[in-house]
N, C-alpha and C. Protein backbone atom coordinates (compact mmCIF):
# COMPACT_ATOMS: atom_id res chain seq x y z
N UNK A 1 0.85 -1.16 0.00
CA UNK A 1 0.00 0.00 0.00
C UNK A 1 0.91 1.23 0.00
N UNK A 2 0.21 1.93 -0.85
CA UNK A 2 1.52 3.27 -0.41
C UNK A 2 0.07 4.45 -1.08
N UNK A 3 1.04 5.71 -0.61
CA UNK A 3 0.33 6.70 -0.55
C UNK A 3 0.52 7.78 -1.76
N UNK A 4 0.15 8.40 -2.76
CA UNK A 4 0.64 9.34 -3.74
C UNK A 4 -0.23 10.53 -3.02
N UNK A 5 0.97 11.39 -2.84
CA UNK A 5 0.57 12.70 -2.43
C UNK A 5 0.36 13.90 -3.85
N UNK A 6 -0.68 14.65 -3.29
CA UNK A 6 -0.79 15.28 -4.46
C UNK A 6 -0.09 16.92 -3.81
N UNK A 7 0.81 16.88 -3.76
CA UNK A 7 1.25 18.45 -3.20
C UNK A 7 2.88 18.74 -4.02
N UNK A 8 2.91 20.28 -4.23
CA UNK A 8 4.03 20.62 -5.18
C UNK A 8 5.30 19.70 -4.76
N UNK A 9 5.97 19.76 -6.03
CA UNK A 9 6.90 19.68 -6.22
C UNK A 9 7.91 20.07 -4.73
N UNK A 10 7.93 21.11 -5.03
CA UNK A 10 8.89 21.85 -3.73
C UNK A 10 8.49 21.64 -2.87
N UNK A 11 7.18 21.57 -2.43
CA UNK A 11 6.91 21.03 -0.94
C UNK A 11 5.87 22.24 -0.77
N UNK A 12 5.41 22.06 0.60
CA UNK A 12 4.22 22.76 1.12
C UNK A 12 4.66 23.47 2.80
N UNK A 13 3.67 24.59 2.96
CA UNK A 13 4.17 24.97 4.18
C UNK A 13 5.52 24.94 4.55
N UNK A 14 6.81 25.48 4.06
CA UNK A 14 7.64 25.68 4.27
C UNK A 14 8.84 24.07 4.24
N UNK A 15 8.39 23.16 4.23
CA UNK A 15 8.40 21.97 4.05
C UNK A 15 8.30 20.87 3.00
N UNK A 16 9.62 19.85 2.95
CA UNK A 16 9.61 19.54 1.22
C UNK A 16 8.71 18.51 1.14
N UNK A 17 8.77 18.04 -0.28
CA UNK A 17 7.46 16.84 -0.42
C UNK A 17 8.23 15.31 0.46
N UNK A 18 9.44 15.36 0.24
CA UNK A 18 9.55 14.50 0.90
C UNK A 18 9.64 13.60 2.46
N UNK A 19 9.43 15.45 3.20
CA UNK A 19 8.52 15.78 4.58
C UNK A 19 7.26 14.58 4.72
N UNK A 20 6.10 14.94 3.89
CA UNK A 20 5.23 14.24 3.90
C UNK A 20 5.20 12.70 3.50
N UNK A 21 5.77 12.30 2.26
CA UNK A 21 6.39 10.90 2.27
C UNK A 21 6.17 10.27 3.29
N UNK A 22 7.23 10.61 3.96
CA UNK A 22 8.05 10.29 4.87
C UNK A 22 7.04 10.22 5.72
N UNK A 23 6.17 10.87 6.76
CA UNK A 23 5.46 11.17 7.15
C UNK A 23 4.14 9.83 6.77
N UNK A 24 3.89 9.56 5.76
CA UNK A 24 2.41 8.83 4.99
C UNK A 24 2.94 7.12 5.26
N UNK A 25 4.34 7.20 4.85
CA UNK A 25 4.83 6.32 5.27
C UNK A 25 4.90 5.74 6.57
N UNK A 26 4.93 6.46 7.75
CA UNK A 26 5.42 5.87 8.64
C UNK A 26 3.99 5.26 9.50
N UNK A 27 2.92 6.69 9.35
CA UNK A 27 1.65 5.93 9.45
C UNK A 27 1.34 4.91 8.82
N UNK A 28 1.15 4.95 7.73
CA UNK A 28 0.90 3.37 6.77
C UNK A 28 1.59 2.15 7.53
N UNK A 29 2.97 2.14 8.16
CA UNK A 29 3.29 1.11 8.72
C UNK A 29 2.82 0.98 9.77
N UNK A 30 2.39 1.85 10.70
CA UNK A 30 1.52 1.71 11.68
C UNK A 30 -0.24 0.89 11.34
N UNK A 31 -0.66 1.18 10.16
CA UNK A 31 -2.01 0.80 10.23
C UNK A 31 -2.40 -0.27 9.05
N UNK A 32 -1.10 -0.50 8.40
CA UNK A 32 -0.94 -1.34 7.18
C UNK A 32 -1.96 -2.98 7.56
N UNK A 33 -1.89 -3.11 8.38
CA UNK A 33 -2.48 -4.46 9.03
C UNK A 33 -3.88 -4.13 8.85
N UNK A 34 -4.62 -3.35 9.09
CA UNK A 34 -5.69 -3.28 9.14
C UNK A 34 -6.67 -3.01 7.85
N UNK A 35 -5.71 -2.49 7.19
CA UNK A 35 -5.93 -1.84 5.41
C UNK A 35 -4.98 -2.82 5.02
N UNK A 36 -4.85 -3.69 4.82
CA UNK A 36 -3.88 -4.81 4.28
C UNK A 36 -4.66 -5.35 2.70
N UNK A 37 -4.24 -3.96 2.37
CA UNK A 37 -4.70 -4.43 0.71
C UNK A 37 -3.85 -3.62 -0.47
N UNK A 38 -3.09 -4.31 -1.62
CA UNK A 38 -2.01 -3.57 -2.54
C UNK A 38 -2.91 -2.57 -3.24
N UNK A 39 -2.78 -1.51 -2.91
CA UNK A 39 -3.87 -0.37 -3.33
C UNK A 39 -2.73 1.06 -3.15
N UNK A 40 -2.59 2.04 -4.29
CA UNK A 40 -2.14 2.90 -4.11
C UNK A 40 -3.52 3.91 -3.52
N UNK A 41 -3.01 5.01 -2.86
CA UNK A 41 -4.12 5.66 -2.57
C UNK A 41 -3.83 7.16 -2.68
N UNK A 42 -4.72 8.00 -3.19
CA UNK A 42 -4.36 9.35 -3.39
C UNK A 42 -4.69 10.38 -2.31
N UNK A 43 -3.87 11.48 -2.23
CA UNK A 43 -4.44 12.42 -1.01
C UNK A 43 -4.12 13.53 -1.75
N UNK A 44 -5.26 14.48 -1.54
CA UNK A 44 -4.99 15.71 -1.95
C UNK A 44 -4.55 16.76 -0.38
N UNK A 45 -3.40 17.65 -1.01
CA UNK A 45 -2.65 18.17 0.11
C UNK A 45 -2.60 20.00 -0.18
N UNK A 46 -2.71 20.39 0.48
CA UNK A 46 -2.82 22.12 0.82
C UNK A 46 -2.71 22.78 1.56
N UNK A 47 -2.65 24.31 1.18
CA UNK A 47 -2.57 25.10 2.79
C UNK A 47 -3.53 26.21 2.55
N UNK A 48 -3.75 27.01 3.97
CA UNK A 48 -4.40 27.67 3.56
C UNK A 48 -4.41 28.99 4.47
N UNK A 49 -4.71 30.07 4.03
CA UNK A 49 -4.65 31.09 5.41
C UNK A 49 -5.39 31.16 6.89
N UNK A 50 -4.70 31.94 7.57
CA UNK A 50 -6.26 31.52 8.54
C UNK A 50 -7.27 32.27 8.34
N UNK A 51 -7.36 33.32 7.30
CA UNK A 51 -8.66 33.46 7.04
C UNK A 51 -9.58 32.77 6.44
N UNK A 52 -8.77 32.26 5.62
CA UNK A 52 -9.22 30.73 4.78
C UNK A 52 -9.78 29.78 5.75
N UNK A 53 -8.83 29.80 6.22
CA UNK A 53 -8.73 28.40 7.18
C UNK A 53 -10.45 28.77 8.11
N UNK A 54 -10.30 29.74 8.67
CA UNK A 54 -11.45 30.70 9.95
C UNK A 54 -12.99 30.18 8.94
N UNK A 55 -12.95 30.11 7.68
CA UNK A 55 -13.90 29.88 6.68
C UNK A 55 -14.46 28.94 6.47
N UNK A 56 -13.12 27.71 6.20
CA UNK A 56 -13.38 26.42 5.98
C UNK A 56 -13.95 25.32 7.16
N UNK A 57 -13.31 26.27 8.38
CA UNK A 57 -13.81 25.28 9.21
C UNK A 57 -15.32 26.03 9.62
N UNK A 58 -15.17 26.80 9.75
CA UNK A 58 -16.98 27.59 10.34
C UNK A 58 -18.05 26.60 8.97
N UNK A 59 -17.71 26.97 7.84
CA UNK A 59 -18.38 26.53 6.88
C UNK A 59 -18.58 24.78 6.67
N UNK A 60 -17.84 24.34 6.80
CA UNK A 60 -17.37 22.64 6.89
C UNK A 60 -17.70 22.06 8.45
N UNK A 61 -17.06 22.64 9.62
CA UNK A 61 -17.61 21.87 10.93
C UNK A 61 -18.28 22.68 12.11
N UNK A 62 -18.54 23.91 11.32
CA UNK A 62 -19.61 24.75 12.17
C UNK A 62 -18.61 25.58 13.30
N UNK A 63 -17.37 25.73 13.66
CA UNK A 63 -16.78 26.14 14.85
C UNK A 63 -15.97 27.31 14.04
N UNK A 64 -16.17 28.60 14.78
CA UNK A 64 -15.32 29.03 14.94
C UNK A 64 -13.97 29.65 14.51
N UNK A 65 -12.95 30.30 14.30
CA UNK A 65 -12.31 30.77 14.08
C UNK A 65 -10.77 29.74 13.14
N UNK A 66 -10.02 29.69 13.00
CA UNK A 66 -8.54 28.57 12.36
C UNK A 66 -8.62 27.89 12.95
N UNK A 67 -8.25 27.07 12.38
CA UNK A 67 -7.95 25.44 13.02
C UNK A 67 -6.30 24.94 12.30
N UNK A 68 -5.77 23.91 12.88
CA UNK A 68 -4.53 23.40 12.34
C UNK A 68 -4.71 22.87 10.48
N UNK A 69 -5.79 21.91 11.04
CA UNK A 69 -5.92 20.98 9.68
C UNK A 69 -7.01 20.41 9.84
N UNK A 70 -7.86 20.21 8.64
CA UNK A 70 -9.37 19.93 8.07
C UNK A 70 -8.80 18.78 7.14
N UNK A 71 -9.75 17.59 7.72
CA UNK A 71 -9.70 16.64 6.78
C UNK A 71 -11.12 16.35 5.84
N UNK A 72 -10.93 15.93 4.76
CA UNK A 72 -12.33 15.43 3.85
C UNK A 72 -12.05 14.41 3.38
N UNK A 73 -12.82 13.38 4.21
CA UNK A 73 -12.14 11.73 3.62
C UNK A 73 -13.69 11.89 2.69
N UNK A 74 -13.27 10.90 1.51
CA UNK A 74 -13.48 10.32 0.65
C UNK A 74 -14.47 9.19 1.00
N UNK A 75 -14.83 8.97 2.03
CA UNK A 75 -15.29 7.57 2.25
C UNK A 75 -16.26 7.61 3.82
N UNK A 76 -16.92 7.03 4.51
CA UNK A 76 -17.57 7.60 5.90
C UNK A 76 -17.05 7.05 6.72
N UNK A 77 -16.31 5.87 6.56
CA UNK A 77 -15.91 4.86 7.46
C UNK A 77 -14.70 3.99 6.90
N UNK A 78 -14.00 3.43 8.17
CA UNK A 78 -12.93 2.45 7.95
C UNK A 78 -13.36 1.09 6.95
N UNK A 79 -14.59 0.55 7.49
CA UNK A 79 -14.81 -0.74 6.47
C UNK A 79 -15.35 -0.32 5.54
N UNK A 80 -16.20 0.61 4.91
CA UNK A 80 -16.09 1.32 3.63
C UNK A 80 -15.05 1.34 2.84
N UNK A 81 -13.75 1.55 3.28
CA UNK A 81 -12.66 1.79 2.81
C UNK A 81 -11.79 0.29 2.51
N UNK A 82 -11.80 -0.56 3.96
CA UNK A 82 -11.45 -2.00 3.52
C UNK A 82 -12.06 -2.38 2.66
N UNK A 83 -13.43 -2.65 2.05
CA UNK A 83 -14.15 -3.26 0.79
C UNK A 83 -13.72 -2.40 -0.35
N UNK A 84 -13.26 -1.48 -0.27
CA UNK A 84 -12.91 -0.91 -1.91
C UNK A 84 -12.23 -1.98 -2.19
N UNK A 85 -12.33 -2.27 -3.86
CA UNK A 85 -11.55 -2.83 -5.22
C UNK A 85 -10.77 -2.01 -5.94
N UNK A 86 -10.14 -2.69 -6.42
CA UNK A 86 -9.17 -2.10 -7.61
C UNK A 86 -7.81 -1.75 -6.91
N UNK A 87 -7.00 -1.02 -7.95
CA UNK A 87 -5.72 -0.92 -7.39
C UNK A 87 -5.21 0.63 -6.92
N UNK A 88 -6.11 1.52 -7.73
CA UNK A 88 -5.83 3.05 -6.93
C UNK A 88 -7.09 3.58 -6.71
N UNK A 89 -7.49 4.00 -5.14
CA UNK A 89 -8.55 5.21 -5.27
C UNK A 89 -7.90 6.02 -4.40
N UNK A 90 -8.89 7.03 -4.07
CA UNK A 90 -8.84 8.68 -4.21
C UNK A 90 -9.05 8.68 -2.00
N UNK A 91 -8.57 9.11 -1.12
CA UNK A 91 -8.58 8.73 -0.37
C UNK A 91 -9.35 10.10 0.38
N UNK A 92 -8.98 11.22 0.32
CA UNK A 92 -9.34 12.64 0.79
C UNK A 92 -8.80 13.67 0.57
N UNK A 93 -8.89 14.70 1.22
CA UNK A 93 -8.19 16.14 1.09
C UNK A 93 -7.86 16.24 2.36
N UNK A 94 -5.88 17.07 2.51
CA UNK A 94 -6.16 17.47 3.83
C UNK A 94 -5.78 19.23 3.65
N UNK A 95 -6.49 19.89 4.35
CA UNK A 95 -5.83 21.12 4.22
C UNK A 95 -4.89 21.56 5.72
N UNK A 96 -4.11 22.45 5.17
CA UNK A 96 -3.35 22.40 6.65
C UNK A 96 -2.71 23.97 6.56
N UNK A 97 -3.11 24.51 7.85
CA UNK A 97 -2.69 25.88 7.98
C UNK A 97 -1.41 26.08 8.80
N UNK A 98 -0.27 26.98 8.18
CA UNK A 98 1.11 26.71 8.78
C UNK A 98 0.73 28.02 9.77
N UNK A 99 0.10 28.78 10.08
CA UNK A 99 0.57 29.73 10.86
C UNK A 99 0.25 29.42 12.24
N UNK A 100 -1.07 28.44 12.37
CA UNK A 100 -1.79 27.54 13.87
C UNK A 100 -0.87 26.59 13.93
N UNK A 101 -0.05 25.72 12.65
CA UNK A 101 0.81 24.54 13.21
C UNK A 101 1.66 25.03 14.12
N UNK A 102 2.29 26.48 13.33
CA UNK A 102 3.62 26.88 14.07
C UNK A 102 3.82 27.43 15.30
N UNK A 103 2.49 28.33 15.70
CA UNK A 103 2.23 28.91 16.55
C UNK A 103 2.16 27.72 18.02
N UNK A 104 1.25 26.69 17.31
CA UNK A 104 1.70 25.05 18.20
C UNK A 104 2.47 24.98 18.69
N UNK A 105 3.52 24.33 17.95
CA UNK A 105 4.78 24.48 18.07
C UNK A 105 5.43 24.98 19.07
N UNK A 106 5.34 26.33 19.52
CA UNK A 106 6.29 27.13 19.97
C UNK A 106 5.35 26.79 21.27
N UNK A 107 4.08 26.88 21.35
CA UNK A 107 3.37 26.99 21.96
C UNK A 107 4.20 25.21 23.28
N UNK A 108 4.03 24.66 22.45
CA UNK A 108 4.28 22.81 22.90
C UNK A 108 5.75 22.76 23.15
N UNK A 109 6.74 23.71 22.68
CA UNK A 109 7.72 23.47 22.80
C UNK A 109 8.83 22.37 21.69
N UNK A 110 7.46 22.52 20.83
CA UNK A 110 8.60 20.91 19.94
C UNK A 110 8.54 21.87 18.93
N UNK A 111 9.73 21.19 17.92
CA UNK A 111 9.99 22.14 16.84
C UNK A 111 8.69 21.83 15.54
N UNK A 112 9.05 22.42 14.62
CA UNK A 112 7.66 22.62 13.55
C UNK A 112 7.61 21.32 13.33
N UNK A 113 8.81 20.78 12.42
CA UNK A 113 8.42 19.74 11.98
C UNK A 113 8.01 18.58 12.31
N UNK A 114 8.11 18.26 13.79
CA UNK A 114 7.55 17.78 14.96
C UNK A 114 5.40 17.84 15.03
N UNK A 115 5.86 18.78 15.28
CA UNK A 115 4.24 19.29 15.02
C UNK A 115 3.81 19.13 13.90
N UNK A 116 4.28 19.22 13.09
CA UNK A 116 3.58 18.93 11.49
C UNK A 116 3.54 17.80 11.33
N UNK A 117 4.40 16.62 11.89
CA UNK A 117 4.54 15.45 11.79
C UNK A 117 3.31 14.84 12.78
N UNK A 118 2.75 15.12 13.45
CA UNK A 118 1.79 15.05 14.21
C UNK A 118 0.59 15.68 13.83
N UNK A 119 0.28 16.67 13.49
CA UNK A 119 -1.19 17.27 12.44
C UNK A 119 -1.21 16.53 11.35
N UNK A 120 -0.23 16.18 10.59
CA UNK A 120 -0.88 15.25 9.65
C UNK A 120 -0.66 14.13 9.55
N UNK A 121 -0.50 13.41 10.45
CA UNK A 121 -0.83 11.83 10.60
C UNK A 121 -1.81 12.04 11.11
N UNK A 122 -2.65 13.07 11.99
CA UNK A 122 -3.89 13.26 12.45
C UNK A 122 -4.92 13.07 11.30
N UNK A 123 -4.13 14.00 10.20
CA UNK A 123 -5.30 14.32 8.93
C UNK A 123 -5.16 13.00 8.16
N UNK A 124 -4.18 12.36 8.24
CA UNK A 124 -4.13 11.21 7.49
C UNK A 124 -5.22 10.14 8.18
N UNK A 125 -5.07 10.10 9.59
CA UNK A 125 -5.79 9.15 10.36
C UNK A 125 -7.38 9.35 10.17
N UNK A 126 -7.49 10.41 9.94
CA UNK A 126 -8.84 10.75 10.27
C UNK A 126 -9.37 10.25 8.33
N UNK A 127 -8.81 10.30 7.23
CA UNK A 127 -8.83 10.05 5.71
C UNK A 127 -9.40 8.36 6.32
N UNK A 128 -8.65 7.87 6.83
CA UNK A 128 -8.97 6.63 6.93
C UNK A 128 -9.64 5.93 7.56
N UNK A 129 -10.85 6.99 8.53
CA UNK A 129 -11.89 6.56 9.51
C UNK A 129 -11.82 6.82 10.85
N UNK A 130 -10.60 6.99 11.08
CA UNK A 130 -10.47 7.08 12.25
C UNK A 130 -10.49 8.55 13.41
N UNK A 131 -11.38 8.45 14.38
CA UNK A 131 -12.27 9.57 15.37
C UNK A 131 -10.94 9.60 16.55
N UNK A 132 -11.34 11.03 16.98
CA UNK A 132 -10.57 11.17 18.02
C UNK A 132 -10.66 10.04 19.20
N UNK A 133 -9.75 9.32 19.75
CA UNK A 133 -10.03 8.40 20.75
C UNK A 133 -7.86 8.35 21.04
N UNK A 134 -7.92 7.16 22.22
CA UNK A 134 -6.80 7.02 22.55
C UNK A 134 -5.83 6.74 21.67
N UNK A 135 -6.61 5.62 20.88
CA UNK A 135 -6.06 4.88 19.68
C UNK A 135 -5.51 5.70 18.56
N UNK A 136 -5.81 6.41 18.27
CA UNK A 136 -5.83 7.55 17.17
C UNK A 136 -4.33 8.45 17.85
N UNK A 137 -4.37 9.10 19.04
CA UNK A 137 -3.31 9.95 19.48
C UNK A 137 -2.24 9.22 19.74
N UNK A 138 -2.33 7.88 20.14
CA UNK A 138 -1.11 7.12 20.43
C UNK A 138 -0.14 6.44 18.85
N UNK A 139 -1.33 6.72 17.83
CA UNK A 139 -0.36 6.15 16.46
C UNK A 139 0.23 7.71 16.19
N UNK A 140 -0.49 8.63 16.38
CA UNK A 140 0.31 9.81 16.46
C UNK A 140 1.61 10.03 16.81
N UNK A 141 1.48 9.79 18.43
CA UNK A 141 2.75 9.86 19.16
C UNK A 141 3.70 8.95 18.68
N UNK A 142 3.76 7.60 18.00
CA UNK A 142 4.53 6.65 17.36
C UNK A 142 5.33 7.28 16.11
N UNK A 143 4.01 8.16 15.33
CA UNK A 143 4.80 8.44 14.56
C UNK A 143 5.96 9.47 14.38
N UNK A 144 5.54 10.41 15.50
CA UNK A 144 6.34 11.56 15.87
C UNK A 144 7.84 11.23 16.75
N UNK A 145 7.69 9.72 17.39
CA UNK A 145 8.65 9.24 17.87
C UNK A 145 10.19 8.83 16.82
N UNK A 146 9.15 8.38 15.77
CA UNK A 146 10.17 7.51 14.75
C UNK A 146 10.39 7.92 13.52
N UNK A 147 10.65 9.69 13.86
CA UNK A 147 10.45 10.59 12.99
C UNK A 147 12.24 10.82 12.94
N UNK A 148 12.68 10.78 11.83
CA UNK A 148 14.08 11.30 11.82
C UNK A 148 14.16 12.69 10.86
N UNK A 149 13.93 13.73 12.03
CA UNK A 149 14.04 14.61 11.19
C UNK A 149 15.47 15.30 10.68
N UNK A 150 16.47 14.98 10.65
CA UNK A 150 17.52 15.17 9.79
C UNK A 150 17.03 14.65 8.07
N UNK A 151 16.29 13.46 8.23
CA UNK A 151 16.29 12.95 6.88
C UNK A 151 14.80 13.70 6.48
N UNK A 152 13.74 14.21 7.16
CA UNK A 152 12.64 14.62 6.43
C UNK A 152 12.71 16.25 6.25
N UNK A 153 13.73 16.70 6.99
CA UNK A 153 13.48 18.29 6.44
C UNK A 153 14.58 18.73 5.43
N UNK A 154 14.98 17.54 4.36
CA UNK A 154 16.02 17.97 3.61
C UNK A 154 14.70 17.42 2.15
């Protein structure tokens, strides 16, 4: 299973494409067992301002002012997603605002890419069914553990 990201060339939010890779990857090995099917899968990837952002989410989940990152899965549920056929579908959108990641960040004490590495395995997790619960924050924290960022911010 692997993941085709749809985001520039150069990378996004200050950050190269191979940030995210890296990143899609490490979740996927975390949840590969459960989606255990040879399927490429597509994600659409973006950013957006926080006015944008203040928009998308009031308009999309009814709250309020920026948010980090808005996901739009493709699908309503996890076994929805296990019964797909074929060999590539279309998985979701995530949008992701760098000025709430960063502000995080500083806020949490961990560096960006830390935090970014953690908002979007969130947005990834959530593409694939999965609701806020323990389960969900702890593949987070795994992935942010076994994050080598020497090799993802080049």
């Amino acid at each position: 299973m692997k993941i085709l990201l749809d985001v520039p060339k150069e990378g996004l939010c200050g950050l190269s494409k191979n940030f995210y890779e890296e990143i899609s990857s490490l979740i996927l090995s975390e949840i590969e067992i459960l989606f255990s099917f040879p399927k490429k899968i597509g994600i659409g990837l973006s950013s957006a301002s926080l006015e944008d952002m203040a928009m998308l989410n009031k308009e999309n989940i009814g709250k309020e002012g920026p948010t980090d990152i808005l996901s739009f899965p493709a699908y309503p549920d996890k076994e929805t997603i296990k019964s797909l056929q074929g060999e590539e579908f279309f998985l979701g959108d995530i949008i992701l605002c760098e000025d709430i990641i960063r502000k995080d960040a500083e806020k949490d004490d961990v560096s960006y890419e830390r935090e970014m590495a953690f908002v979007f395995s969130h947005g990834i997790l959530h593409l694939f069914g999965y609701e806020h619960s323990e389960e969900m924050f702890a593949l987070q924290d795994k992935v942010c553990e076994n994050i080598k960022e020497e090799k993802i911010t080049k």
